[in-house]
N, C-alpha and C. Protein backbone atom coordinates (compact mmCIF):
# COMPACT_ATOMS: atom_id res chain seq x y z
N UNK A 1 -11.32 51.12 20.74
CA UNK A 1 -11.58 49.80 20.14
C UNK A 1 -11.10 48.71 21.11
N UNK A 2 -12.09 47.62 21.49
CA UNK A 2 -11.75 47.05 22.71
C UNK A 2 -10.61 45.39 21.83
N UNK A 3 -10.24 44.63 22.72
CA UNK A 3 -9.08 43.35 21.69
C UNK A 3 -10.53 42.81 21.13
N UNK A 4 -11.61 42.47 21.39
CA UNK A 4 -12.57 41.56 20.68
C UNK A 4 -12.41 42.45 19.25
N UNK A 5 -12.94 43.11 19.06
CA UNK A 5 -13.47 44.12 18.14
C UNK A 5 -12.27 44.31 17.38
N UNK A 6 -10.56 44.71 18.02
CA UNK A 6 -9.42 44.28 16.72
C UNK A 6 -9.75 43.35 16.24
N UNK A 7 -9.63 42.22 16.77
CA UNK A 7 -9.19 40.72 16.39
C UNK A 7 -9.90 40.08 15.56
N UNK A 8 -11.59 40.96 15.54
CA UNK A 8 -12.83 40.29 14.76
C UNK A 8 -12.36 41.18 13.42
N UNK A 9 -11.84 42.12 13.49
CA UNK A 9 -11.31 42.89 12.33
C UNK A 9 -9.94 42.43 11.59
N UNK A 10 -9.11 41.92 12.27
CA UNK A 10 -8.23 40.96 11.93
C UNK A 10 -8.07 40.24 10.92
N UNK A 11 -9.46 39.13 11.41
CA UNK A 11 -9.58 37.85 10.87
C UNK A 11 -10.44 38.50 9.55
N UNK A 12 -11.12 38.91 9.30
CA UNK A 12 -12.10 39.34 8.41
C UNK A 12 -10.77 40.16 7.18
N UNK A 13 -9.44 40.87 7.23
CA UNK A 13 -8.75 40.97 6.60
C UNK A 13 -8.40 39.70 6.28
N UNK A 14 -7.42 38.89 7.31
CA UNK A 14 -6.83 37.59 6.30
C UNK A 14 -7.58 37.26 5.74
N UNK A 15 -9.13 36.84 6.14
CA UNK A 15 -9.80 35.53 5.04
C UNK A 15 -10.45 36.57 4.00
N UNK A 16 -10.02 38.13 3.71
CA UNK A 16 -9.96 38.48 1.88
C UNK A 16 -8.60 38.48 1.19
N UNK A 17 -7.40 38.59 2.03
CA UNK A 17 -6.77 37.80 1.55
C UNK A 17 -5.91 36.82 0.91
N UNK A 18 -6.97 35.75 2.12
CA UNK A 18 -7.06 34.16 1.48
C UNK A 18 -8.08 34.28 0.21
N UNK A 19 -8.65 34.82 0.52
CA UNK A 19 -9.85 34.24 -0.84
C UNK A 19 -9.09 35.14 -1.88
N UNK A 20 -8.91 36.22 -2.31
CA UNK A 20 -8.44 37.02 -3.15
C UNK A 20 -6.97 36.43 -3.56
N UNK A 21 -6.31 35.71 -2.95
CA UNK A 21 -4.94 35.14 -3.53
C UNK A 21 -5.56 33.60 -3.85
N UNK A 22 -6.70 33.03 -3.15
CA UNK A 22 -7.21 31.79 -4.46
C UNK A 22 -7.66 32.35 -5.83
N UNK A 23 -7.97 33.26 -5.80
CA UNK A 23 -8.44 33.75 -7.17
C UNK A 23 -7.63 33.48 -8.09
N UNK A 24 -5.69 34.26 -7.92
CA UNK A 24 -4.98 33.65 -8.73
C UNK A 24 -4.68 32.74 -8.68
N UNK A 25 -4.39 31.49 -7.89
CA UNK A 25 -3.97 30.32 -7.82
C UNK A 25 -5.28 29.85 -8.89
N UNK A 26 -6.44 29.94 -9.25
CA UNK A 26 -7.68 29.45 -9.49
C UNK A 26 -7.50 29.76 -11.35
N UNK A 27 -6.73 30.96 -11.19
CA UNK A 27 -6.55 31.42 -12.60
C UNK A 27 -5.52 30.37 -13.47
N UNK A 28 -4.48 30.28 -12.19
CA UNK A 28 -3.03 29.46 -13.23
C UNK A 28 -3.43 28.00 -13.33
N UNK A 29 -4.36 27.53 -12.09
CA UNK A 29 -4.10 25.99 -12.32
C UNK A 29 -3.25 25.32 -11.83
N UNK A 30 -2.90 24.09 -12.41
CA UNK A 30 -1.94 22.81 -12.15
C UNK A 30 -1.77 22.40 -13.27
N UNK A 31 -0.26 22.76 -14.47
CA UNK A 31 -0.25 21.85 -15.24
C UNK A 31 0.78 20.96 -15.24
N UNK A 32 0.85 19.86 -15.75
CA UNK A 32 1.61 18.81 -16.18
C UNK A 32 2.07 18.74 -17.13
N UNK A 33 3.19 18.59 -18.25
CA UNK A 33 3.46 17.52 -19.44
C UNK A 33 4.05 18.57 -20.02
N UNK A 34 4.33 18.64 -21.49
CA UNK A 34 4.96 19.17 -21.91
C UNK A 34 4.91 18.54 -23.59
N UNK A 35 6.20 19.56 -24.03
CA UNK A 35 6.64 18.99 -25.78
C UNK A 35 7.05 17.31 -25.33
N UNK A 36 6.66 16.65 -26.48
CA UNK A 36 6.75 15.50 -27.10
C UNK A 36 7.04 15.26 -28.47
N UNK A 37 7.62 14.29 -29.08
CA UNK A 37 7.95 13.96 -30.53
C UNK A 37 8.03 12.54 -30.82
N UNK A 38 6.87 12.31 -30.85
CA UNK A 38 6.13 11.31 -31.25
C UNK A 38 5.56 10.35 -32.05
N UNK A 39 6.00 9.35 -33.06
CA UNK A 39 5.62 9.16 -34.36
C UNK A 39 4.11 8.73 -33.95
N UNK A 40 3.04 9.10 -34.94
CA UNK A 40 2.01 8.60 -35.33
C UNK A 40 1.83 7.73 -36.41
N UNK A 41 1.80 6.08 -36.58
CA UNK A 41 1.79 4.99 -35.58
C UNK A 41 3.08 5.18 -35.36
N UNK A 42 3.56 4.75 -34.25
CA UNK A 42 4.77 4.17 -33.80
C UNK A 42 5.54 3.52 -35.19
N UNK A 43 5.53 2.63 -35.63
CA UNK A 43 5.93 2.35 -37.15
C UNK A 43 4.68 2.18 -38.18
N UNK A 44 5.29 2.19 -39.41
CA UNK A 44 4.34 1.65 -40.22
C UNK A 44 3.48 2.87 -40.75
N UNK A 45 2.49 2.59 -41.35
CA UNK A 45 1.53 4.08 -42.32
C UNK A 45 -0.10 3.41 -41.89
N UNK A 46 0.04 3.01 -40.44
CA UNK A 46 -1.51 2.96 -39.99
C UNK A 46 -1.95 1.60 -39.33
N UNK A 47 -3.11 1.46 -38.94
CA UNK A 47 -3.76 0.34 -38.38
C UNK A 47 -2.58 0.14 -37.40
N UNK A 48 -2.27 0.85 -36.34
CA UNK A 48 -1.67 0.73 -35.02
C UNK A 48 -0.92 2.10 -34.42
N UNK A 49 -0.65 1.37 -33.10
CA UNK A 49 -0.56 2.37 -32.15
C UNK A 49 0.71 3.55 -31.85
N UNK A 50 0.65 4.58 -31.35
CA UNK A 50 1.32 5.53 -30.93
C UNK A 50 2.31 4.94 -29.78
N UNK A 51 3.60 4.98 -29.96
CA UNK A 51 4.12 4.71 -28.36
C UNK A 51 3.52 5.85 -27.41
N UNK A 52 2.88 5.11 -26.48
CA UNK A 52 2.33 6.30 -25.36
C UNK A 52 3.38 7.38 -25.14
N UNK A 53 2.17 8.69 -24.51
CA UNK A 53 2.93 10.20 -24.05
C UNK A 53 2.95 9.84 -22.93
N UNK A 54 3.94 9.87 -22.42
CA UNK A 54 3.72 9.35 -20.36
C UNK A 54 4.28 11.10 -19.51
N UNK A 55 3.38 11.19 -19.02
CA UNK A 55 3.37 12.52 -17.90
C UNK A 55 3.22 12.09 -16.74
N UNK A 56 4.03 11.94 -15.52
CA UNK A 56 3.78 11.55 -14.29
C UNK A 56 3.52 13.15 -13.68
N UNK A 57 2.99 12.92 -12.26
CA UNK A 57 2.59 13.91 -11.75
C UNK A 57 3.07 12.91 -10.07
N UNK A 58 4.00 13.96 -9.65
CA UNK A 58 4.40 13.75 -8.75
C UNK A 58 3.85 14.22 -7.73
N UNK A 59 2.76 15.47 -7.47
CA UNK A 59 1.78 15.46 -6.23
C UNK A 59 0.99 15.15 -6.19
N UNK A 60 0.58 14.71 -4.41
CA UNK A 60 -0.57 14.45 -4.12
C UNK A 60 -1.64 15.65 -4.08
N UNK A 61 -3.08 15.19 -4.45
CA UNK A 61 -4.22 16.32 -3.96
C UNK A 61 -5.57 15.31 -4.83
N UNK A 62 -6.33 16.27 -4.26
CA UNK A 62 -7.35 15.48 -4.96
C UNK A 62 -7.87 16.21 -6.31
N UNK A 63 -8.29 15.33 -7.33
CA UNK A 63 -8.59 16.34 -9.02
C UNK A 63 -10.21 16.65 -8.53
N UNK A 64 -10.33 17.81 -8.64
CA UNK A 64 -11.49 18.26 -8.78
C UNK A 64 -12.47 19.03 -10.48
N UNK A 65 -11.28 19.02 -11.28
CA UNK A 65 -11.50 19.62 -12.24
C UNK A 65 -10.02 19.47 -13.24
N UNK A 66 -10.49 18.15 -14.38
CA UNK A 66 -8.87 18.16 -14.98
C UNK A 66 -9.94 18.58 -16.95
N UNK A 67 -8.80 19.34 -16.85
CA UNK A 67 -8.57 19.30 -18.83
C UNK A 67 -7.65 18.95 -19.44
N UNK A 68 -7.18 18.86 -20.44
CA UNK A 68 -6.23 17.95 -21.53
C UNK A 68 -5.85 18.76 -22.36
N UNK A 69 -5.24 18.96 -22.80
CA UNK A 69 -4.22 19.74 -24.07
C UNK A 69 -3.59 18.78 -25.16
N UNK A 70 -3.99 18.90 -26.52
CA UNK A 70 -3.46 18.25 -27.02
C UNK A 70 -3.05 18.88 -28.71
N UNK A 71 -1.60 18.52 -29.24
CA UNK A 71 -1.23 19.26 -30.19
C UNK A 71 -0.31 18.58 -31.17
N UNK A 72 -1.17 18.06 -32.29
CA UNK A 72 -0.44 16.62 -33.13
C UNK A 72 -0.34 17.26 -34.59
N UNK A 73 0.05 16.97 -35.41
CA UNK A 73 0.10 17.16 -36.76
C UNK A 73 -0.16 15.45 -37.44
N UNK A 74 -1.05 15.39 -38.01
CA UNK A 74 -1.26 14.29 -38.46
C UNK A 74 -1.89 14.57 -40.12
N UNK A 75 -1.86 13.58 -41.31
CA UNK A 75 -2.68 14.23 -42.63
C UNK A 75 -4.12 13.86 -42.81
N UNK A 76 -4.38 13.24 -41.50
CA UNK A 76 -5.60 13.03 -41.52
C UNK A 76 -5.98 12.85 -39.89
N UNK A 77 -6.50 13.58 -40.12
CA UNK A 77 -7.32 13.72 -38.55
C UNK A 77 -8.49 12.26 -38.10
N UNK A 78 -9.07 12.24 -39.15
CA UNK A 78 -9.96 11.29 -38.76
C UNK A 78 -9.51 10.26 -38.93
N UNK A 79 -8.44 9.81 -38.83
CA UNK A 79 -7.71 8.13 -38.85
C UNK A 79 -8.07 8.08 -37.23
N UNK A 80 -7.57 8.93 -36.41
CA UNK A 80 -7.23 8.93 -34.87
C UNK A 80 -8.01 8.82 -33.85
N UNK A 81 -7.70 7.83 -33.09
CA UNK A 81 -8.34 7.61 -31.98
C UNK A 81 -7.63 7.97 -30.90
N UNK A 82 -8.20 8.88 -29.73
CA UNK A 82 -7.43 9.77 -28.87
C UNK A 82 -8.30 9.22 -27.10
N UNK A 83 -6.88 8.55 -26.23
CA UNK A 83 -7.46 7.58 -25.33
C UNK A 83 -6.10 8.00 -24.02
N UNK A 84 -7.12 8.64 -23.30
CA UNK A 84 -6.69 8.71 -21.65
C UNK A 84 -6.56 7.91 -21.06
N UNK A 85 -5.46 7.73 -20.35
CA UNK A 85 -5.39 6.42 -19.65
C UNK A 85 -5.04 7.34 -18.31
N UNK A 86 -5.50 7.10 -16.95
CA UNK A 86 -5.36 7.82 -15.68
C UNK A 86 -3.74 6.29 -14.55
N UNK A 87 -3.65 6.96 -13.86
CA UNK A 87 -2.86 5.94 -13.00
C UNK A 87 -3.51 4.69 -12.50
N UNK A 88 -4.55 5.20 -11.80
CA UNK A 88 -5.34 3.89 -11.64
C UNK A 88 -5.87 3.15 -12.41
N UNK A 89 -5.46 3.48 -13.83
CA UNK A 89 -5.61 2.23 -14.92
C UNK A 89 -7.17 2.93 -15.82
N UNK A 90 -8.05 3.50 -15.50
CA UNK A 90 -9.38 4.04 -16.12
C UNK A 90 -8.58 4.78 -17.51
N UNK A 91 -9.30 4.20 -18.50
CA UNK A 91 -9.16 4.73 -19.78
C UNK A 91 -10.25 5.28 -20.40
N UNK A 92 -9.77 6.68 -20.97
CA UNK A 92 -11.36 7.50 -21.20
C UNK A 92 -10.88 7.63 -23.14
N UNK A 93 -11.68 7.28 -23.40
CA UNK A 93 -11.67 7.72 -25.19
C UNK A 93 -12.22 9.44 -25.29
N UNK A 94 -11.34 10.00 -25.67
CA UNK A 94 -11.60 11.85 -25.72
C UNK A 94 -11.79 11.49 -27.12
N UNK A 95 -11.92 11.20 -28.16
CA UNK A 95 -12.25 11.25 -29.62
C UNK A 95 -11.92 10.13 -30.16
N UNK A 96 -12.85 9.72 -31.49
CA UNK A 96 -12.97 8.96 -32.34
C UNK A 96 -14.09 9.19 -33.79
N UNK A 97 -13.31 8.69 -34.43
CA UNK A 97 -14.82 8.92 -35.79
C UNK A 97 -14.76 7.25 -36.32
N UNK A 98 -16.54 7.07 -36.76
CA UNK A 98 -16.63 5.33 -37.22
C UNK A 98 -16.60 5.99 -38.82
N UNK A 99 -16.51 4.65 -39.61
CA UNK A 99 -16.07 4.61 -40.67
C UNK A 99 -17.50 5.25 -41.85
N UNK A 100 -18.52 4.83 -41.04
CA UNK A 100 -20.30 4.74 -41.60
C UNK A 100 -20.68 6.08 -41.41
N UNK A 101 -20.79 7.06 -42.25
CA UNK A 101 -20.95 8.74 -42.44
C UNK A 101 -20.36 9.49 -41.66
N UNK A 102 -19.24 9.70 -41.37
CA UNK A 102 -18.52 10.57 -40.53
C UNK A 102 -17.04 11.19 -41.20
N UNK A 103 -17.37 10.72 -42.05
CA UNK A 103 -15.69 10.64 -42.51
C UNK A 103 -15.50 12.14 -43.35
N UNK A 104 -14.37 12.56 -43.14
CA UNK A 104 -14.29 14.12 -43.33
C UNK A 104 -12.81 14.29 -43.74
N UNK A 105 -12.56 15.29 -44.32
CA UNK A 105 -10.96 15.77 -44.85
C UNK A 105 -10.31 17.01 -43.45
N UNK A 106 -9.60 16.50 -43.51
CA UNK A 106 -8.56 17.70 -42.54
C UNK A 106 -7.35 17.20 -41.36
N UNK A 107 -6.25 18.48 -41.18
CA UNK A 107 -5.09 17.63 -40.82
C UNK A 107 -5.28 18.61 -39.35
N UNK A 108 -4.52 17.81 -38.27
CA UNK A 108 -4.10 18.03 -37.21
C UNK A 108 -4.71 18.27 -35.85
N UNK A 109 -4.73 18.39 -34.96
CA UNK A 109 -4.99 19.14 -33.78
C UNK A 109 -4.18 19.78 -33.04
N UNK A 110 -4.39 21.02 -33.32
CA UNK A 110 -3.47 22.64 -32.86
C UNK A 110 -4.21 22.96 -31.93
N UNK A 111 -3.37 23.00 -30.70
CA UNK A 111 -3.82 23.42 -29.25
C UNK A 111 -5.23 22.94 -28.73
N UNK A 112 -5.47 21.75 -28.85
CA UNK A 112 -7.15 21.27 -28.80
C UNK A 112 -6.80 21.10 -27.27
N UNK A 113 -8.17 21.21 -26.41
CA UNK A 113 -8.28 21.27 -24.66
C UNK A 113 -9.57 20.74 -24.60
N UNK A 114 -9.54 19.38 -24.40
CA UNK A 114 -10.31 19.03 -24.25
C UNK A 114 -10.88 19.11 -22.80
N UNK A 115 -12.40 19.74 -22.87
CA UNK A 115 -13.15 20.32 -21.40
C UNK A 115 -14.09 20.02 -21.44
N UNK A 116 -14.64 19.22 -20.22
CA UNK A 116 -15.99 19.09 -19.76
C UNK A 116 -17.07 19.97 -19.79
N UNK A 117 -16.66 21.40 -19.31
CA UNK A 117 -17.34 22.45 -19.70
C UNK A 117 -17.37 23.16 -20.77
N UNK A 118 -16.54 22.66 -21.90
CA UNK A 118 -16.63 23.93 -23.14
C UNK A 118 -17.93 23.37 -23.76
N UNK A 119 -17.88 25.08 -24.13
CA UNK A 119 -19.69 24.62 -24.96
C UNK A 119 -20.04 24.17 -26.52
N UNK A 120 -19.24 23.48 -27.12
CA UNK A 120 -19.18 22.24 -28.33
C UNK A 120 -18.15 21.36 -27.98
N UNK A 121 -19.11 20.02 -28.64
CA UNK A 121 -18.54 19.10 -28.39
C UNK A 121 -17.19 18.52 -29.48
N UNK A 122 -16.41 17.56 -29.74
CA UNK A 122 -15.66 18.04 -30.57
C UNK A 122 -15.82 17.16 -31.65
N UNK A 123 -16.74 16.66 -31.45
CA UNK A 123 -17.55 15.38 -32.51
C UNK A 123 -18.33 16.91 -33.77
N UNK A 124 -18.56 17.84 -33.41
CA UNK A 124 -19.17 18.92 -33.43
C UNK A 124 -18.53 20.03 -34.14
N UNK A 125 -16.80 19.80 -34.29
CA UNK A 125 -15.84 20.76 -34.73
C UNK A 125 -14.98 19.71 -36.02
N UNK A 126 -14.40 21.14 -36.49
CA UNK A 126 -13.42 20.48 -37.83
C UNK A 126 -11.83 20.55 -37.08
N UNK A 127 -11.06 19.88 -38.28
CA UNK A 127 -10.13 20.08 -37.94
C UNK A 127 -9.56 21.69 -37.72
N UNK A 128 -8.55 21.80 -37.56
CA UNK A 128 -7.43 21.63 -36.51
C UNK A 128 -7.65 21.27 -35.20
N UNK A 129 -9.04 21.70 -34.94
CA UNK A 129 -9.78 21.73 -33.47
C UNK A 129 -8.81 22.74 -32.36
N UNK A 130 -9.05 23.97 -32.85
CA UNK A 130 -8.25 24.89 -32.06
C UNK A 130 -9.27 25.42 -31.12
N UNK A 131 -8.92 25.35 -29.86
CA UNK A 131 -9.90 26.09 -28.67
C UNK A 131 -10.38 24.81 -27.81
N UNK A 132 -11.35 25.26 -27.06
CA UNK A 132 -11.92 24.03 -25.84
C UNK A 132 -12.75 23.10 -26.81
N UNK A 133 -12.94 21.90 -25.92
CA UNK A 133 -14.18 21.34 -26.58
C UNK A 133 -14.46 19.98 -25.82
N UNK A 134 -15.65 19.68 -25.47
CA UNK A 134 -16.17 18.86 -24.82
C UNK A 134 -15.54 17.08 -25.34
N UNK A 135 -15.10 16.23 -24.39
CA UNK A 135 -14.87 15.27 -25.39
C UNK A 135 -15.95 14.52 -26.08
N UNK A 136 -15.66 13.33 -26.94
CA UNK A 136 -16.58 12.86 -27.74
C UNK A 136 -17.71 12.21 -26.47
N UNK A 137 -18.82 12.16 -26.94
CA UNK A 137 -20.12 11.40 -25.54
C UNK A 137 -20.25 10.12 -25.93
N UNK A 138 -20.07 9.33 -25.25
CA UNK A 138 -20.72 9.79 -23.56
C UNK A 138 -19.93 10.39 -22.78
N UNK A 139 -18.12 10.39 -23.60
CA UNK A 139 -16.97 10.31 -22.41
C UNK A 139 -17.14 11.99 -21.70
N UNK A 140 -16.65 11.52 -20.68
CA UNK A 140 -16.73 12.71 -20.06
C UNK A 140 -15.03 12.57 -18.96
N UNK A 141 -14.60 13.70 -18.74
CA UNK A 141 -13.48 13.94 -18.12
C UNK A 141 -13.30 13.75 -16.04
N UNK A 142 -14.98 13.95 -15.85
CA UNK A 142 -14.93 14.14 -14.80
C UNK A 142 -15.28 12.82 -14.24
N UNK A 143 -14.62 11.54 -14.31
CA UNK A 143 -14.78 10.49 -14.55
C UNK A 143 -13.25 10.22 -13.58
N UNK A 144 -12.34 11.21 -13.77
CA UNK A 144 -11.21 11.19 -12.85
C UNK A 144 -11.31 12.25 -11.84
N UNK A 145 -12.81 13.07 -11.51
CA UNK A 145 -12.78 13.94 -10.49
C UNK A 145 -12.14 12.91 -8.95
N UNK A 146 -11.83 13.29 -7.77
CA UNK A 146 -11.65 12.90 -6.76
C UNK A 146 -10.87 11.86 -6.83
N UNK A 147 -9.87 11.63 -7.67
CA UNK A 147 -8.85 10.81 -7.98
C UNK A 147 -7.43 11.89 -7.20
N UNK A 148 -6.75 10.34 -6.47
CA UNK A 148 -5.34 11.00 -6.62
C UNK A 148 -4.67 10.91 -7.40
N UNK A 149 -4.11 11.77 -8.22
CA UNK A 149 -3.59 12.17 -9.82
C UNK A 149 -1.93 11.83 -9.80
N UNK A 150 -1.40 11.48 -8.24
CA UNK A 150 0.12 11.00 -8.13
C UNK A 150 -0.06 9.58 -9.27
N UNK A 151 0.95 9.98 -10.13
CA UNK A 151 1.78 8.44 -11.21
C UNK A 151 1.78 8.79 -12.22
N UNK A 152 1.35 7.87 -13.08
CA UNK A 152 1.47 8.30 -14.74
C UNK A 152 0.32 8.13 -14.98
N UNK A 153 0.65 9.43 -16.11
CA UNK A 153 -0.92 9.52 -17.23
C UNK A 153 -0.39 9.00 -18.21
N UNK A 154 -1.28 9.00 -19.31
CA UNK A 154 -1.13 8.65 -20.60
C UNK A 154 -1.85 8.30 -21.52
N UNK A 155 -1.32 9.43 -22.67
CA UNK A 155 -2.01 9.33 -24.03
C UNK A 155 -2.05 8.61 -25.22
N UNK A 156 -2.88 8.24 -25.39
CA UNK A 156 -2.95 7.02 -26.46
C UNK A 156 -3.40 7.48 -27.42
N UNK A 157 -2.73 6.47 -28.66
CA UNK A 157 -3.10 6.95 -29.77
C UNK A 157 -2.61 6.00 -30.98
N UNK A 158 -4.40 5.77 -31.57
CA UNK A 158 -4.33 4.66 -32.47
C UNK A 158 -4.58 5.23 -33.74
N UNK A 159 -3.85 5.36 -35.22
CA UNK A 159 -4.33 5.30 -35.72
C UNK A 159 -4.69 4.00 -37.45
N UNK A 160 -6.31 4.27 -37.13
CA UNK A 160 -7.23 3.06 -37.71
C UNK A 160 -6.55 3.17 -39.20
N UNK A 161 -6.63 4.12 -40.07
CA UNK A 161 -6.29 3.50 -41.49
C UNK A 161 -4.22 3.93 -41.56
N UNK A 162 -4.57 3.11 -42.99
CA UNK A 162 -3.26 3.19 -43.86
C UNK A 162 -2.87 4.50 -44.29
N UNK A 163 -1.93 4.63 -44.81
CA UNK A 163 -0.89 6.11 -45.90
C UNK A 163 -0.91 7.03 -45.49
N UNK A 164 -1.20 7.31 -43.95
CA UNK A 164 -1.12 8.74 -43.41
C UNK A 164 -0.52 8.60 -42.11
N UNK A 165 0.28 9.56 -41.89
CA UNK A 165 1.29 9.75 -40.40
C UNK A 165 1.12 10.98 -39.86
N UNK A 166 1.94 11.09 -38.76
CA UNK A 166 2.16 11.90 -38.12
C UNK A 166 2.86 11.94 -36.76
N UNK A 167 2.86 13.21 -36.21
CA UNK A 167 4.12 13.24 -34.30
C UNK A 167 3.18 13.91 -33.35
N UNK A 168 2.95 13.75 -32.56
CA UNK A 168 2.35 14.37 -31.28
C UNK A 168 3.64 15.15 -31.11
N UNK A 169 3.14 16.21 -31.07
CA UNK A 169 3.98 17.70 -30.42
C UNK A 169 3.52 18.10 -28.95
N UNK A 170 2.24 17.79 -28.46
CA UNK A 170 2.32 18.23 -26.59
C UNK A 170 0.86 17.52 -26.30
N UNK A 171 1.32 17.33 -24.84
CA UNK A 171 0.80 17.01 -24.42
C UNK A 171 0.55 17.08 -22.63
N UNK A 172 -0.51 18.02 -22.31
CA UNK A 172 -0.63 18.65 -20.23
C UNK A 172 -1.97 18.12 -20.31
N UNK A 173 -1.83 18.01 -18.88
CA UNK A 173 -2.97 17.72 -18.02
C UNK A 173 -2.97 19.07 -17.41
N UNK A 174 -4.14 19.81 -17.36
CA UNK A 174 -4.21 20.65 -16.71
C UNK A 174 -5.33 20.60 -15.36
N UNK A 175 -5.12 20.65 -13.91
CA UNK A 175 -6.21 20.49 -13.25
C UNK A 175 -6.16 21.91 -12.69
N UNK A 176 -7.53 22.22 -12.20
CA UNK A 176 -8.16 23.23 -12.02
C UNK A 176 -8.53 23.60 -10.92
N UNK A 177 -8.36 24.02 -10.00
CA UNK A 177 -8.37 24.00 -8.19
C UNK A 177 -10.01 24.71 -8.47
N UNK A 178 -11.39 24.70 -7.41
CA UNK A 178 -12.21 25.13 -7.44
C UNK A 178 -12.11 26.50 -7.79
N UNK A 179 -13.42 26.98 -8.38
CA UNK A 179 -13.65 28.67 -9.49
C UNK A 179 -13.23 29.27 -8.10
N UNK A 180 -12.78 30.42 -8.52
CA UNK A 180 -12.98 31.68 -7.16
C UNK A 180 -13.66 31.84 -6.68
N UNK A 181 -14.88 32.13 -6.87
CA UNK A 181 -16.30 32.61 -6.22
C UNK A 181 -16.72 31.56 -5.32
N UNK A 182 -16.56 30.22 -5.16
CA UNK A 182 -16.35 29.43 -4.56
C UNK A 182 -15.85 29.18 -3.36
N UNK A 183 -14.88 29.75 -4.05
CA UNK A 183 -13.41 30.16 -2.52
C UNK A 183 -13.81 31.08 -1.51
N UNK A 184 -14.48 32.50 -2.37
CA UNK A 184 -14.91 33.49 -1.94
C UNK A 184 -15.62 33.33 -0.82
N UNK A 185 -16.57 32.40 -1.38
CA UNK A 185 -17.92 32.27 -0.25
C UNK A 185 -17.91 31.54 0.73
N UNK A 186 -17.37 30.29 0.61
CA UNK A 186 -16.82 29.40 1.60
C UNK A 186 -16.02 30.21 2.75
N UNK A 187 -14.82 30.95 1.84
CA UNK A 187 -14.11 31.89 3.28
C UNK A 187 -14.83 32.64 3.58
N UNK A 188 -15.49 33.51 3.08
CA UNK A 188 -16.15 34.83 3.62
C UNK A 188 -17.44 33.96 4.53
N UNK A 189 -18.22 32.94 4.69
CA UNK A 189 -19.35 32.06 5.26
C UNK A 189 -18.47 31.96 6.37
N UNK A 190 -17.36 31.18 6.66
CA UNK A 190 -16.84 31.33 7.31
C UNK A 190 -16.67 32.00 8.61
N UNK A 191 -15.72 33.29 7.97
CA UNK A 191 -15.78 34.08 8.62
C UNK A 191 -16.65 34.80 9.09
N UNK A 192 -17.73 35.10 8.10
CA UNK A 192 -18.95 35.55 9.03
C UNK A 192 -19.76 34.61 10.05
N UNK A 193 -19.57 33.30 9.87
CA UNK A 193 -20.22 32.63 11.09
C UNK A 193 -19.18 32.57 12.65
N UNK A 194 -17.77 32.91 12.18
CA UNK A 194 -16.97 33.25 13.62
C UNK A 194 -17.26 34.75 14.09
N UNK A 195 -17.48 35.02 13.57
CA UNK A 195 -17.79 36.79 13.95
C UNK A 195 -19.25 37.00 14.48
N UNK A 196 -19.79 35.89 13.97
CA UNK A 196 -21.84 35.78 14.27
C UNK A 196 -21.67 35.16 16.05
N UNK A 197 -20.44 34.38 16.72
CA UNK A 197 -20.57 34.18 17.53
C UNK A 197 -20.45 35.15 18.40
N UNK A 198 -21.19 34.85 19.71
CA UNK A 198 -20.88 35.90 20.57
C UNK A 198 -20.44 35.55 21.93
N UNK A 199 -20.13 36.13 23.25
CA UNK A 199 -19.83 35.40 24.17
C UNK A 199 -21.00 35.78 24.88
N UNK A 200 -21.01 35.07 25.82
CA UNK A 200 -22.41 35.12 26.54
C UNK A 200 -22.15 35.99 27.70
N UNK A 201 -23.29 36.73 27.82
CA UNK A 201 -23.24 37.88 28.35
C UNK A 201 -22.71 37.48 30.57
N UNK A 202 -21.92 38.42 31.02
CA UNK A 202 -21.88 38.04 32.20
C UNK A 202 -23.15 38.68 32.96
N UNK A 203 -23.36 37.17 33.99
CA UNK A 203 -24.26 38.02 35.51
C UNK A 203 -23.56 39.12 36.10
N UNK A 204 -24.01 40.41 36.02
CA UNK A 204 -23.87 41.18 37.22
C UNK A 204 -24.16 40.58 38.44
N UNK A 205 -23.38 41.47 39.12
CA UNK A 205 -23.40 41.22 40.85
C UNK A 205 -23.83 41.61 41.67
């Protein structure tokens, strides 16, 4: 086996891996935030606001893919209006219900994740709203793609009527480094286009 022929064998080990250890990095993510205890309104039994959940995120990178976690006990779900606020000031409304046929019985949101990609929307689900779910439309999440995510986030939260309360219990940002297969191909393209090179053949003499 001549050094070209190690070395092309080499490289073709590291970049599986590189790609095979993005896989797990791709699995865990990036999360942020944590338990909170929170009154829902801030004072009073309605028609105002939540003191914000503030989560800073102290690295830099760029968001390519963020979801939301969110986990409140409230006696009425549909009082609440649920509002992202990013560092650079962009505020995204993830849920709301109007007063004119929408109005419905049920308490809380237990482990709700709000995702661009889950397949119902959550205008679309009942309470507790346990599992993924698209936020309310038009909003969409990826509205903070290619953002630097260094400062504070924060969750807002209004709620519209009277005689019902509640505490925000958690609240992460979760961002999502590109899918694996992604990773896969990019490294493995890669590497097969350094290995596709060749050196150019010498003149004999």
């Amino acid at each position: 086996m001549d050094a070209r022929t190690l070395v092309q064998r080499i490289v073709v080990v590291l970049a599986l891996v590189l790609a095979f250890g993005s896989i797990a990095s791709a699995e865990l993510g990036l999360i942020y935030g944590g338990s909170f205890d929170l009154r829902i309104p801030a004072s009073g039994s309605g028609k105002a606001w939540m003191a914000s959940a503030v989560v800073n995120v102290l690295d830099n990178f760029t968001v390519v893919d963020l979801d939301v976690a969110v986990t409140l006990k409230h006696t009425s779900a549909f009082d609440l209006e649920l509002v992202l606020k990013g560092p650079d000031g962009t505020r995204l409304r993830l849920n709301y219900y109007g007063p004119a046929g929408e109005f419905f019985e049920g308490q809380d949101y237990t482990q709700t994740i709000f995702d661009d990609e889950a397949p119902t929307s959550i205008q679309l689900a009942d309470p507790p709203f346990t599992g993924r779910f698209k936020p309310r439309a038009p909003a969409r999440l990826d509205i903070f793609d290619s953002l630097n995510p260094q400062g504070p986030w924060e969750l807002q939260i209004y709620d519209w009527w009277y005689a019902n309360t509640g505490t925000l219990e958690e609240f992460k940002l979760i961002f999502n480094i590109p899918e694996p297969a992604t990773v896969i191909l990019l490294t493995l393209g890669l590497t097969f286009t350094a290995l596709g090179r060749t050196e150019r053949p010498r003149k004999s003499i």
